[in-house]
Protein backbone atom coordinates (compact mmCIF):
# COMPACT_ATOMS: atom_id res chain seq x y z
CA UNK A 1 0.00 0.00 0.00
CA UNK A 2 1.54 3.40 -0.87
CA UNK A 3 2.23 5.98 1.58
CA UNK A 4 0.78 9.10 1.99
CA UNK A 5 3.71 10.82 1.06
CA UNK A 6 4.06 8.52 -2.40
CA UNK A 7 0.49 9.21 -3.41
CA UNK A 8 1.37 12.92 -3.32
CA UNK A 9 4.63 12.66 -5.09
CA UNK A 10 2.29 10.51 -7.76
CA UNK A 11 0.12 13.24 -8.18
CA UNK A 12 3.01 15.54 -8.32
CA UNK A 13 5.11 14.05 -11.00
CA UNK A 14 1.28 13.03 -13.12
CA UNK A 15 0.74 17.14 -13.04
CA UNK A 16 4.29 18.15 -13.77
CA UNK A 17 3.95 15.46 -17.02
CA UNK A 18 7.90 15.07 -17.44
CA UNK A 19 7.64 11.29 -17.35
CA UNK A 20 4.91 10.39 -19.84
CA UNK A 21 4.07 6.41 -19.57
CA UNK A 22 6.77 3.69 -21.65
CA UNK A 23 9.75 6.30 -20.65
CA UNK A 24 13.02 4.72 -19.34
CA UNK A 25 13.83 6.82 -17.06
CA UNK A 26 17.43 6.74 -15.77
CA UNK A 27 17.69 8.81 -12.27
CA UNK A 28 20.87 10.33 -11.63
CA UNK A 29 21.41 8.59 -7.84
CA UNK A 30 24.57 9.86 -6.18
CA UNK A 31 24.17 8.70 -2.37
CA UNK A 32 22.56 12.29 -1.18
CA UNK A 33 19.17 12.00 0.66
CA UNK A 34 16.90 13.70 -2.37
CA UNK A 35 18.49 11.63 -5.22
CA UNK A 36 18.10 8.37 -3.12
CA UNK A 37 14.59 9.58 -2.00
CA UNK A 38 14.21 10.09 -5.99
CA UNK A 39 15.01 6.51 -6.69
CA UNK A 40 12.92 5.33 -3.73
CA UNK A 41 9.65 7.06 -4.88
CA UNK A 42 10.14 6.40 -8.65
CA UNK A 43 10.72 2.48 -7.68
CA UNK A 44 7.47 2.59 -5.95
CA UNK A 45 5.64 4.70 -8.50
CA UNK A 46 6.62 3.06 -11.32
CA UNK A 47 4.05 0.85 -11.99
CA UNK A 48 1.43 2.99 -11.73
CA UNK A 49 3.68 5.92 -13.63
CA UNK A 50 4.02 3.19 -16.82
CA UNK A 51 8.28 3.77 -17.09
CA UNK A 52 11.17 1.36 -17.03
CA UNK A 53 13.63 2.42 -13.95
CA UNK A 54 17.32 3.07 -14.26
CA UNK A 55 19.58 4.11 -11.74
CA UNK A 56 23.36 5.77 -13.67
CA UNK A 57 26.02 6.90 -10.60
CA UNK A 58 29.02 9.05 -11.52
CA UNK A 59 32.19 9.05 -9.79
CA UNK A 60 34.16 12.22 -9.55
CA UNK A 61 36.92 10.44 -7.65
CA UNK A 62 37.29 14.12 -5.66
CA UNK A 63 37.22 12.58 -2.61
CA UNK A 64 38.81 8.82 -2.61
CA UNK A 65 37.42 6.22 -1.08
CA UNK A 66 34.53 8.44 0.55
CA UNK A 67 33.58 9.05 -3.15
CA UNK A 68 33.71 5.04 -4.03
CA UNK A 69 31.69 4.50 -1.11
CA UNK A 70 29.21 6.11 -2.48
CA UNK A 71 29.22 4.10 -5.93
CA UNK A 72 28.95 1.24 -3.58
CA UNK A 73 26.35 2.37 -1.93
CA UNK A 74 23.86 3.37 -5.42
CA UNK A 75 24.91 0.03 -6.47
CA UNK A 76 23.83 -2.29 -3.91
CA UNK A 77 20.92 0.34 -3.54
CA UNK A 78 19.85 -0.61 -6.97
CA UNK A 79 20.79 -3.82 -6.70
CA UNK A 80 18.18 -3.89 -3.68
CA UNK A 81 15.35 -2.58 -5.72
CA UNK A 82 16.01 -4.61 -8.87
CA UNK A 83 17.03 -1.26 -10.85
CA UNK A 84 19.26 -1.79 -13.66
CA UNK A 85 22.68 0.20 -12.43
CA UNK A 86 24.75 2.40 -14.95
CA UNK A 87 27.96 3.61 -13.78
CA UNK A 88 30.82 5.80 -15.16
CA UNK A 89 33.71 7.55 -13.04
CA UNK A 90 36.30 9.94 -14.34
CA UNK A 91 39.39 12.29 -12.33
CA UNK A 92 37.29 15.45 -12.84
CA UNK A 93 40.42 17.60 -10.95
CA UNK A 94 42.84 16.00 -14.09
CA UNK A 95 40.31 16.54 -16.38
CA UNK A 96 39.23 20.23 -15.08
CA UNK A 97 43.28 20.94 -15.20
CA UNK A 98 43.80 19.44 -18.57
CA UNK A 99 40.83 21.35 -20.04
CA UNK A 100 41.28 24.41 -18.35
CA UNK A 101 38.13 24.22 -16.46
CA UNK A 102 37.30 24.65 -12.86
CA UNK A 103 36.36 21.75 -10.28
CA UNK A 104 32.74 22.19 -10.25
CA UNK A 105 32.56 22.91 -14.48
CA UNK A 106 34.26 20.32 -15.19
CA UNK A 107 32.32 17.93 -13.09
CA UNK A 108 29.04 19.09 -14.26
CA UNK A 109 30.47 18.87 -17.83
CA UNK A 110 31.68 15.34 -17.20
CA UNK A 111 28.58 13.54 -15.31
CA UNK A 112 26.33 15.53 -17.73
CA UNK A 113 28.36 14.15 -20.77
CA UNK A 114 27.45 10.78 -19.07
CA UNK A 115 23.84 11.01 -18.54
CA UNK A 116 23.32 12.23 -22.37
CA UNK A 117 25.17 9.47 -23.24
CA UNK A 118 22.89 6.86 -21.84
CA UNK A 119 20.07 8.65 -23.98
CA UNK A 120 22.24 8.82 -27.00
CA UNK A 121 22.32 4.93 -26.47
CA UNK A 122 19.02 4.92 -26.39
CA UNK A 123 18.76 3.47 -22.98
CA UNK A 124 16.77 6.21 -21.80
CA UNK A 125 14.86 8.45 -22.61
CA UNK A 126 14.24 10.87 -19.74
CA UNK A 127 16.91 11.61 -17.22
CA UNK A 128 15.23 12.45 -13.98
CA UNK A 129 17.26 15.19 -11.89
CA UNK A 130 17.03 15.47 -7.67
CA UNK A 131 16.09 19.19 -7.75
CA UNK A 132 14.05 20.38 -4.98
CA UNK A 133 12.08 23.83 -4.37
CA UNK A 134 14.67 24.43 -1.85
CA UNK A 135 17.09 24.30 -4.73
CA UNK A 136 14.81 26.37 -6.68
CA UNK A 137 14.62 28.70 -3.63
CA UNK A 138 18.56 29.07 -3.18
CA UNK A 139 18.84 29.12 -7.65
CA UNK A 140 16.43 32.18 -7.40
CA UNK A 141 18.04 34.50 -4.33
CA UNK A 142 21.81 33.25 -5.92
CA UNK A 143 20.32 35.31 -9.13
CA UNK A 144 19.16 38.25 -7.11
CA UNK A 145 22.20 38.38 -5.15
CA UNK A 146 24.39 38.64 -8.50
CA UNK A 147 22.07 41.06 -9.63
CA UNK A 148 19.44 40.03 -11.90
CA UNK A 149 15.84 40.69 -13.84
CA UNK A 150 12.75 38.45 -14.77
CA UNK A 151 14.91 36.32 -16.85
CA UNK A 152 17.05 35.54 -14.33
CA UNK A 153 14.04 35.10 -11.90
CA UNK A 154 12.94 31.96 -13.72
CA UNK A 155 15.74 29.68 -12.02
CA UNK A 156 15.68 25.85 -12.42
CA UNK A 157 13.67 24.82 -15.52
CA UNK A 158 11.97 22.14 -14.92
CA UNK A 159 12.17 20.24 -18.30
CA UNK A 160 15.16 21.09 -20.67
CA UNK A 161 15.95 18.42 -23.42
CA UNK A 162 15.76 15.36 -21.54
CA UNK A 163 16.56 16.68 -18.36
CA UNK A 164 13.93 16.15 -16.03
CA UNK A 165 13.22 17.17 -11.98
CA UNK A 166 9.74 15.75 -11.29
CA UNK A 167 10.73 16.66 -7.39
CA UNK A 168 11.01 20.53 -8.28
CA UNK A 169 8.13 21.63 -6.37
CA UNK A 170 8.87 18.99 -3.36
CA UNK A 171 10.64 20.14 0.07
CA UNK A 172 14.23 18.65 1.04
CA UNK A 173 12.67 18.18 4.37
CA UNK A 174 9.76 16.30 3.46
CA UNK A 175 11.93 13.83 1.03
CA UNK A 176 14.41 13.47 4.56
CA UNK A 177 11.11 12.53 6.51
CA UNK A 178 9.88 9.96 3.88
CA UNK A 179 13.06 8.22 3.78
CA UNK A 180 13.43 8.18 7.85
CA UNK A 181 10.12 6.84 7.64
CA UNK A 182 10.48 3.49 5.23
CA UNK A 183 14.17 3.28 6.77
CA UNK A 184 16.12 4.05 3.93
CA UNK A 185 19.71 5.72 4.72
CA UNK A 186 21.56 7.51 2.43
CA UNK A 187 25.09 9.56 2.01
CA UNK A 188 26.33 12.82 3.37
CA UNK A 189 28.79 14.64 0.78
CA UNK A 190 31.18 16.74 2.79
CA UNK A 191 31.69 19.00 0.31
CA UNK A 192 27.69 20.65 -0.06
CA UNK A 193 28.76 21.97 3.48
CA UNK A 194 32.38 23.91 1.81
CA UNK A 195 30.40 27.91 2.32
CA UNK A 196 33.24 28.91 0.37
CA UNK A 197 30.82 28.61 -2.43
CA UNK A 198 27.93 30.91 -2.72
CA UNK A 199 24.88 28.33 -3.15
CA UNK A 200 26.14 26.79 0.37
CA UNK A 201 26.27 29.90 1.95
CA UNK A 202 22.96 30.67 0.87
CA UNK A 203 21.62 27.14 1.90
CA UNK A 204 23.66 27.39 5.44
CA UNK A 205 23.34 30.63 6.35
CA UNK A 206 20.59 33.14 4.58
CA UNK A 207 17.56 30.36 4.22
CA UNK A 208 17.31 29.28 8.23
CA UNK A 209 17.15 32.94 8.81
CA UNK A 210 14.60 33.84 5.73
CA UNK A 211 12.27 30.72 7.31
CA UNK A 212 13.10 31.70 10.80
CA UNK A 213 12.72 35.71 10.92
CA UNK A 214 10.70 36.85 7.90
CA UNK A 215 8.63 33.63 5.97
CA UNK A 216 8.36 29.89 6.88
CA UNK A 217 7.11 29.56 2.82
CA UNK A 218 10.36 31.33 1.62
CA UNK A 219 11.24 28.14 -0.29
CA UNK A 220 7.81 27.96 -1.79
CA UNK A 221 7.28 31.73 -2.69
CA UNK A 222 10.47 31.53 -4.60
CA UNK A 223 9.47 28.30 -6.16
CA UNK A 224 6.40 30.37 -6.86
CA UNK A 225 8.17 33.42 -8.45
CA UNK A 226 10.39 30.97 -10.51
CA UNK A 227 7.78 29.57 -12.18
CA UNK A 228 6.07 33.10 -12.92
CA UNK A 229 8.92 34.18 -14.43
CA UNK A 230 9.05 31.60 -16.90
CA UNK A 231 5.61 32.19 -17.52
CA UNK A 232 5.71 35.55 -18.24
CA UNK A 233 8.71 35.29 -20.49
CA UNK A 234 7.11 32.63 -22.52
CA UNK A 235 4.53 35.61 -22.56
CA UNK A 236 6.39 38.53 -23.69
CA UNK A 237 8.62 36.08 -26.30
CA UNK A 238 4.74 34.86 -27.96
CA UNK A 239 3.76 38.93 -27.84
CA UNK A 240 6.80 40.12 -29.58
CA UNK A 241 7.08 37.69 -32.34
CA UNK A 242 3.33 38.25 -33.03
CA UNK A 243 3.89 42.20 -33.06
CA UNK A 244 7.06 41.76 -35.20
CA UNK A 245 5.07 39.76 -37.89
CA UNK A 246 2.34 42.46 -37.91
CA UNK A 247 4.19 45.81 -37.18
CA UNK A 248 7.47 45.32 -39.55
CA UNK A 249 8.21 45.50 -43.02
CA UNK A 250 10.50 43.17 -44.42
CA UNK A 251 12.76 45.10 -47.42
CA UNK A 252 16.11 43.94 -49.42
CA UNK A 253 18.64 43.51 -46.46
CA UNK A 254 16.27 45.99 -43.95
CA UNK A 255 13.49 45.50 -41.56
CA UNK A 256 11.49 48.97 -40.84
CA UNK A 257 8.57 49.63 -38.53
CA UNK A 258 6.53 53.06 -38.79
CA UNK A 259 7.44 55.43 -35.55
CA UNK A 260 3.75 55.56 -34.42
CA UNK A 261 3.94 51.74 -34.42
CA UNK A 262 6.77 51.08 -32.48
CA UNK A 263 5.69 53.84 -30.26
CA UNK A 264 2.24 52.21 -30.00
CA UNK A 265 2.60 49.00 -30.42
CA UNK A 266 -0.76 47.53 -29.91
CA UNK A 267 -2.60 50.04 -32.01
CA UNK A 268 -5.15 51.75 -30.80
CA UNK A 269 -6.04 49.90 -27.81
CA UNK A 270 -1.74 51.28 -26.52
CA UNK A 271 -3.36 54.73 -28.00
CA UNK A 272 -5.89 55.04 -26.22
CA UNK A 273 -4.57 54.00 -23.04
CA UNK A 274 -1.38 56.77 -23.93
CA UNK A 275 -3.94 59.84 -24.12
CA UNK A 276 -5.41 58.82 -21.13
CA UNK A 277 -2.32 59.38 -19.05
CA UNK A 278 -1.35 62.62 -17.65
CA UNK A 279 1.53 62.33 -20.05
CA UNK A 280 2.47 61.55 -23.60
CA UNK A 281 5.95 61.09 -22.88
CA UNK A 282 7.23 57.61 -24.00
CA UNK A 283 9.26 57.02 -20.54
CA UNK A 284 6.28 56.61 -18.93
CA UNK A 285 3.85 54.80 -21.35
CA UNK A 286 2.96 51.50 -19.95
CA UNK A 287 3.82 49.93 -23.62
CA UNK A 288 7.20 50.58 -22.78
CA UNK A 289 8.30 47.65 -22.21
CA UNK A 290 7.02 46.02 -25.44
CA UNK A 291 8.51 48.75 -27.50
CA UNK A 292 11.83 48.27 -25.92
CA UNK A 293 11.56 44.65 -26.97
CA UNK A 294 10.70 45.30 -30.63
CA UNK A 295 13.73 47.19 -30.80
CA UNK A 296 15.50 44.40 -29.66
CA UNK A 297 13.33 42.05 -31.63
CA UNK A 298 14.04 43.98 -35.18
CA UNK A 299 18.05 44.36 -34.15
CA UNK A 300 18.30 40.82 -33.47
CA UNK A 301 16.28 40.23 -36.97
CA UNK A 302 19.00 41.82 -38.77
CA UNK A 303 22.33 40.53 -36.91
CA UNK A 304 20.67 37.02 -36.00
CA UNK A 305 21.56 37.93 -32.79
CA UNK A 306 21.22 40.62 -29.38
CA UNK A 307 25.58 40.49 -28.87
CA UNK A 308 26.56 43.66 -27.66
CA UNK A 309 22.83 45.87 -27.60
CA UNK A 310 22.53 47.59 -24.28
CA UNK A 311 19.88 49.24 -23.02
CA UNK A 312 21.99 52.61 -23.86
CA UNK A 313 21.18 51.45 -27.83
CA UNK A 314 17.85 50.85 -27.21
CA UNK A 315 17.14 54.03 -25.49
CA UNK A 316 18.86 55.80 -28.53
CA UNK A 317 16.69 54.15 -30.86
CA UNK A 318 13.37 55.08 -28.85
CA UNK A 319 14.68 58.77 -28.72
CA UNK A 320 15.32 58.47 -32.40
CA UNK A 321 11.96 56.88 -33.32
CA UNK A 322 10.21 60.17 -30.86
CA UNK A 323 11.96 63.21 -31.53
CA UNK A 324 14.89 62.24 -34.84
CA UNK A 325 14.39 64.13 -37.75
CA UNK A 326 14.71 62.47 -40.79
CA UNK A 327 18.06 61.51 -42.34
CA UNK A 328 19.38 60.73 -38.43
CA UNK A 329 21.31 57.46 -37.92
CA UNK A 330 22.60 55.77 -35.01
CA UNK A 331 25.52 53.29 -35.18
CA UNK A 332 24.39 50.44 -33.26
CA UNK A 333 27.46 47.23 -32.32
CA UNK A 334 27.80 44.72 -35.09
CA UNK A 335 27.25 46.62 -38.38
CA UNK A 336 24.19 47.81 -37.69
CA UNK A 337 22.64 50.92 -38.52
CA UNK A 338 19.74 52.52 -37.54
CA UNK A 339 17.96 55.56 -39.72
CA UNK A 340 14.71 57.68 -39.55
CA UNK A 341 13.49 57.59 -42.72
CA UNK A 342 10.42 60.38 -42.21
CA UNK A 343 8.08 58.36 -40.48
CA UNK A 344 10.10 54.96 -40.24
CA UNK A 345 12.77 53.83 -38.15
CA UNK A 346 15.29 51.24 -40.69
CA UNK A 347 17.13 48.78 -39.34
CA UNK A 348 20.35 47.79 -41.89
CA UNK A 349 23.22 45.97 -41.79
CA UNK A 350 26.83 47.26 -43.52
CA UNK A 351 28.06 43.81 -43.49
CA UNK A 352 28.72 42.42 -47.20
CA UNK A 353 25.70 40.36 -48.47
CA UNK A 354 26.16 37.12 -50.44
CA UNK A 355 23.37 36.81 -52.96
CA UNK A 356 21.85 33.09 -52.94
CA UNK A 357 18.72 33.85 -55.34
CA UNK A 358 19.82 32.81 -58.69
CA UNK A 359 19.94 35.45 -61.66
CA UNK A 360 16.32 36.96 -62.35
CA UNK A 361 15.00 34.88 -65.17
CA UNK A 362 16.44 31.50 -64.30
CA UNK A 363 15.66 28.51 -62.59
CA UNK A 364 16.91 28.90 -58.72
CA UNK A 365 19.91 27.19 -57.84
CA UNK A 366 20.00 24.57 -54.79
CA UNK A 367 22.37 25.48 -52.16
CA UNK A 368 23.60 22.10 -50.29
CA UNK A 369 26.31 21.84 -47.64
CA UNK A 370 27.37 20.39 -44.23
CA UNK A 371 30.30 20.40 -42.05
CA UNK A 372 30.97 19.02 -39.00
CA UNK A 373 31.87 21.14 -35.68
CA UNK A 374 33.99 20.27 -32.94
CA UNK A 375 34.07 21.62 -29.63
CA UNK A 376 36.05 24.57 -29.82
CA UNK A 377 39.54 23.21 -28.33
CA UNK A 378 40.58 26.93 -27.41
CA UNK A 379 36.94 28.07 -27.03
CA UNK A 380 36.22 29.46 -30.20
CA UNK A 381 35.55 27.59 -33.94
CA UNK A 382 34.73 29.40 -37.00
CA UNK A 383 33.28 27.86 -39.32
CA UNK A 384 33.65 28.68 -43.38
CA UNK A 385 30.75 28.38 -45.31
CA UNK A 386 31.73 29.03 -48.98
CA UNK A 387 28.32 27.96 -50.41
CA UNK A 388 26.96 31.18 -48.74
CA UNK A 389 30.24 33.19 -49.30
CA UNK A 390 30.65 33.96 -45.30
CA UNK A 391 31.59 31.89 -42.12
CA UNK A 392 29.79 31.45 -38.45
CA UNK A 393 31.21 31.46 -35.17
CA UNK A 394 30.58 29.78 -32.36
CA UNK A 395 32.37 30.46 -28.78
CA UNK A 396 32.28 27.96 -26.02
CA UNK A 397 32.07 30.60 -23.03
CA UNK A 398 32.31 30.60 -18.99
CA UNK A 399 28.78 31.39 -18.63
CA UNK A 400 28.63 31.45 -14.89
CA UNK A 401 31.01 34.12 -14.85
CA UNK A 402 29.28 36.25 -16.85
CA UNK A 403 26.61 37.63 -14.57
CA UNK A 404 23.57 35.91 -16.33
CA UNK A 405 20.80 38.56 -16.21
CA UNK A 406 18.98 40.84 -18.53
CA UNK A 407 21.15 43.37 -18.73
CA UNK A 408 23.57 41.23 -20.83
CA UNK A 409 21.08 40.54 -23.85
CA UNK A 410 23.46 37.72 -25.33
CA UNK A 411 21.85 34.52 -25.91
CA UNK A 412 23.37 31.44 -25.83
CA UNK A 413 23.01 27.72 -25.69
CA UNK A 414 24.24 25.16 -22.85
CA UNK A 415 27.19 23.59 -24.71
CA UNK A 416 27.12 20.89 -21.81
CA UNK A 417 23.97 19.82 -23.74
CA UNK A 418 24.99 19.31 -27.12
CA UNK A 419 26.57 16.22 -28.41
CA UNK A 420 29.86 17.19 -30.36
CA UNK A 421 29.97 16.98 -32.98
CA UNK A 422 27.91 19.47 -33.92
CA UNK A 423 26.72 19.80 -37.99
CA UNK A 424 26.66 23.22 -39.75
CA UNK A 425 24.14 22.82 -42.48
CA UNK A 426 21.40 23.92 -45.12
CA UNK A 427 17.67 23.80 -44.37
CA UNK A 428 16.06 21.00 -45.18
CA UNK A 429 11.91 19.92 -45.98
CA UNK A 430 10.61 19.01 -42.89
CA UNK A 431 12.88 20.46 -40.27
CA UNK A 432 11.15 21.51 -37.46
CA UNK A 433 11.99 22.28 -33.55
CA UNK A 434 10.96 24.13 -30.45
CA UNK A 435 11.48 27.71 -30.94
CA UNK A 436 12.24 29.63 -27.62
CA UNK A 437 8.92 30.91 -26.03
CA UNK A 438 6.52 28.07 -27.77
CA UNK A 439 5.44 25.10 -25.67
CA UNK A 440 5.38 22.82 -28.97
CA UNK A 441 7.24 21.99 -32.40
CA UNK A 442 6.86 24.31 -34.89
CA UNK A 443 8.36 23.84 -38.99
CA UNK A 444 10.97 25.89 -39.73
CA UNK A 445 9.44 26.35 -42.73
CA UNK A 446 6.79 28.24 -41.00
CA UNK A 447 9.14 29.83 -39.35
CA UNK A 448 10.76 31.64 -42.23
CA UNK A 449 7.47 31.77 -43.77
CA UNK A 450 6.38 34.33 -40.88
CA UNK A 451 10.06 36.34 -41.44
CA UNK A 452 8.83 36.60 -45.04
CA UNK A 453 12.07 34.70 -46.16
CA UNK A 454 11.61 33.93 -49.88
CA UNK A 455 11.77 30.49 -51.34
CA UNK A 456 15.13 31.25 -53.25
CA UNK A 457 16.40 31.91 -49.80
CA UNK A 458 15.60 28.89 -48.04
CA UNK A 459 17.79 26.37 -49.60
CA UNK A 460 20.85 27.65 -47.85
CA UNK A 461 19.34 29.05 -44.99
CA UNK A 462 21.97 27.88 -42.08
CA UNK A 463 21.16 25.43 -39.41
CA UNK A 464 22.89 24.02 -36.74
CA UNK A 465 22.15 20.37 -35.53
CA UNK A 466 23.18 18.67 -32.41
CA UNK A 467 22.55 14.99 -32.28
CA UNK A 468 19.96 15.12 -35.28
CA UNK A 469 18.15 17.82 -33.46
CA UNK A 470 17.99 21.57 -34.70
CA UNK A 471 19.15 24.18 -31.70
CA UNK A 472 19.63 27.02 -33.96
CA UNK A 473 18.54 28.49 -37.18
CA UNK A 474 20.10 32.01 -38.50
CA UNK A 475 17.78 34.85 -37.29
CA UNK A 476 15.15 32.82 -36.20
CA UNK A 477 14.14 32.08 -31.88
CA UNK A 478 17.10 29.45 -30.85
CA UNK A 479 15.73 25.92 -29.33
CA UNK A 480 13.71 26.11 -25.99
CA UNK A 481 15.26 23.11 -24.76
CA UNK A 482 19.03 24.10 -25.43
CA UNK A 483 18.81 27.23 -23.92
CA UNK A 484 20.70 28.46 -21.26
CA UNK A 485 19.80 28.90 -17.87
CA UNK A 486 20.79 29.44 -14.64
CA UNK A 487 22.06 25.69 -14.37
CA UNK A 488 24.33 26.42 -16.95
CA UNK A 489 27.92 26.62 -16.46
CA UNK A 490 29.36 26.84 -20.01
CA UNK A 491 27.37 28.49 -22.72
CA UNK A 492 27.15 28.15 -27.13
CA UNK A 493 27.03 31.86 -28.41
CA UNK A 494 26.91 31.81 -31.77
CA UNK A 495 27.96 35.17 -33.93
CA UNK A 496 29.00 36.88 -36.67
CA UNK A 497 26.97 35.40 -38.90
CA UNK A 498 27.40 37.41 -41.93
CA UNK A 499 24.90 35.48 -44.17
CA UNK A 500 21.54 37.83 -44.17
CA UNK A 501 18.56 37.19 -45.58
CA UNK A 502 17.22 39.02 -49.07
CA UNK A 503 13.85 39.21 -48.05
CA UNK A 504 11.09 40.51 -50.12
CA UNK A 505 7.41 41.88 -49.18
């Protein structure tokens, strides 16, 4: 008969939907009470869940024989529950040195690298993660604490690829409790305690007193916020591509938007609301924020990506679009330029253009290529694309140094969850992928239907694949579940694209 606590966790993980019935789902055990609690709920759940149970241990040999005590223990753990065991150990400290990377990036690089593997094998399908909503808690305030805005807010994804947490909105303390209570033990890792690092800090010293002084529900209002976040960003990305498809006109190597439209973006209902306020002033129209966004949106349609645009260049570009007279430009990073043209803001770029539509008049010509992509050895691989007459470049970058919040617009992949190497090719019929900000597939074809690409165009539009799935396409939203996030230690930026698109209305 199932606890009380097991029928909640089934409800749980049945509402979060991350484990969908006849998934193999290996869970990532490594001795620690909410991994092993993990395991022990899954094991009992399973049945009724409809998945195939695997437990995969990896070995950072950081801490000798404490460290193979712990493989021990997940093995004869899963041994005890009839769980097939995967197991893979590697010297991250040799392999951090050798690589340059640090102790806990390299370790997250390695046991990551091992997990994927077991789906590239195809013998699973989901990896299920030990997150908690106290990690979620202690993600969220590490993010304020660097200094951070909505995106950042977000914290943990729940789902990305197949990653999985199905205990993401469970408490540490009430996994602890249902393990004292069917007698399971499990493994203490020295090192979670080391408040030399930030999230340990935050765990040992600023939660008790949040709980204690201020909020018992700290961990859950965070959780709560998190989850908001993402919410609302799935929002705003779904508003602005909607506005950009109805607001902007596509032209030979431009994208332009009338001032009045970028100033009012959502017609006359923003209008309306405008003349109602005491003032006209764009600072403090409550469109704002959408507007700011557009610019972004329409820079990023032009360089394929936001590199480099601050919220200095998008403030020039509102004061331009209010109060420029025609004939003003601003110089905006990358090659881009940015012009009143009387009543239109233009959006070009001064890089060369390669011309892929064949000579007016004849039949168009197929553009075919593909090369393979190694991880950058010295974090950085360009990549030559003759066919297209230009070359892409993709950085492998520290992204946990690199203060991930809104103010840096870059976006970037998680280069931990791509399987090298990657391939560099042309579109293809029937490509298709999770754009950033949509909850399902969509065609890419659609996708560059909506940009107004033209047919000639598509044949060589770029695309990058990792493991026969698409995580980028030149200009268009990058893949939802490759994204970046605040779990991410080393990022994919991908740049200086020179290839544009010669769109037409």
């Amino acid at each position: 008969m199932r606890s009380s606590f097991e029928q909640f966790a089934l409800e749980k993980i049945r509402n979060g939907g991350m484990l969908p019935a006849g998934s193999r789902v290996a869970v990532a055990v490594s001795g620690g009470a909410d991994s092993v609690a993990l395991l022990r709920l899954l094991a009992a759940l399973k049945s009724e869940l409809g998945i195939v149970l695997l437990a995969a241990h990896f070995n950072h040999r950081l801490r000798g024989a404490e460290s193979d005590d712990d493989e021990r223990f997940v093995a004869e753990l899963a041994r005890g529950l009839s769980v097939e065991f995967f197991r893979a150990s590697a010297d991250v400290r040799a392999e951090g040195e050798r690589n340059g990377w640090n102790l806990e990036d390299a370790g997250r690089r390695l046991r990551r690298a091992f997990f994927e593997s077991l789906v590239g094998a195809g013998r699973a399908t989901r990896v299920a993660l030990a997150h908690t909503a106290d990690d979620q808690a202690e993600t969220v305030l590490a993010q304020i604490i660097r200094g951070t805005g909505p995106t950042g807010l977000a914290g943990i994804y729940p789902m990305m690829g197949s990653m999985v947490r199905p205990l993401i909105e469970m408490r540490r303390q009430d996994l602890r409790g249902y393990l004292r209570e069917i007698g399971q033990p499990w493994r203490e890792d020295s090192s979670n305690s080391d408040t030399a690092r930030l999230r340990a800090r935050i765990r040992e010293r600023l939660m008790p007193v949040l709980s204690a002084e201020f909020s018992s529900a700290i961990a859950e209002h965070l959780s709560t916020l998190a989850r908001l976040a993402r919410e609302e960003g799935e929002f705003w990305d779904e508003l602005v591509e909607e506005r950009f498809r109805e607001l902007v006109r596509v032209e030979q190597c431009a994208l332009s938007i009338d001032v009045r439209s970028l100033i009012s973006p959502l017609g006359a209902a923003s209008e309306r609301t405008t003349s109602r306020s005491a003032s006209n002033d764009i600072r403090f129209s409550p469109f704002r924020a959408l507007t700011e966004r557009l610019v972004r949106r329409l820079y990023q349609g032009i360089r394929g990506e936001l590199r480099e645009l601050t919220s200095e260049h998008v403030e020039q570009a509102i004061r331009l679009a209010v109060g420029g007279a025609s004939g003003s430009r601003v110089e905006l990073p990358g090659r881009v330029t940015l012009e009143r043209v009387f009543d239109a803001l233009v959006f070009r770029s001064t890089d060369p253009k390669p011309t892929v539509r064949a000579a007016s008049g004849t039949p168009e010509k197929s553009v075919s290529y593909q090369y393979q992509v190694e991880r950058p050895a010295n974090g950085e691989a360009t990549v030559s694309v003759p066919e297209l007459g230009t070359s892409i470049c993709l950085k492998v970058i520290d992204w946990s140094q690199r203060e991930r919040d809104t103010k840096s617009d870059t976006v970037a992949l998680d280069a931990d969850l791509m399987h090298f190497p990657l391939v560099l090719r042309n579109w293809r019929p029937g490509d298709a992928y999770r754009p950033k900000g949509r909850r399902d597939e969509r065609k890419l074809k659609q996708l560059l239907l909506a940009s107004r690409v033209p047919a000639a165009n598509r044949a060589g539009w770029p695309v990058l694949e990792s493991g026969g799935r698409i995580v980028w396409a030149l200009g268009m939203p990058p893949a939802a579940d490759f994204l970046a996030s605040s779990a991410t230690r080393m990022g994919l930026v991908i740049e200086d694209a020179a290839f544009a698109d010669d769109r037409g209305n």
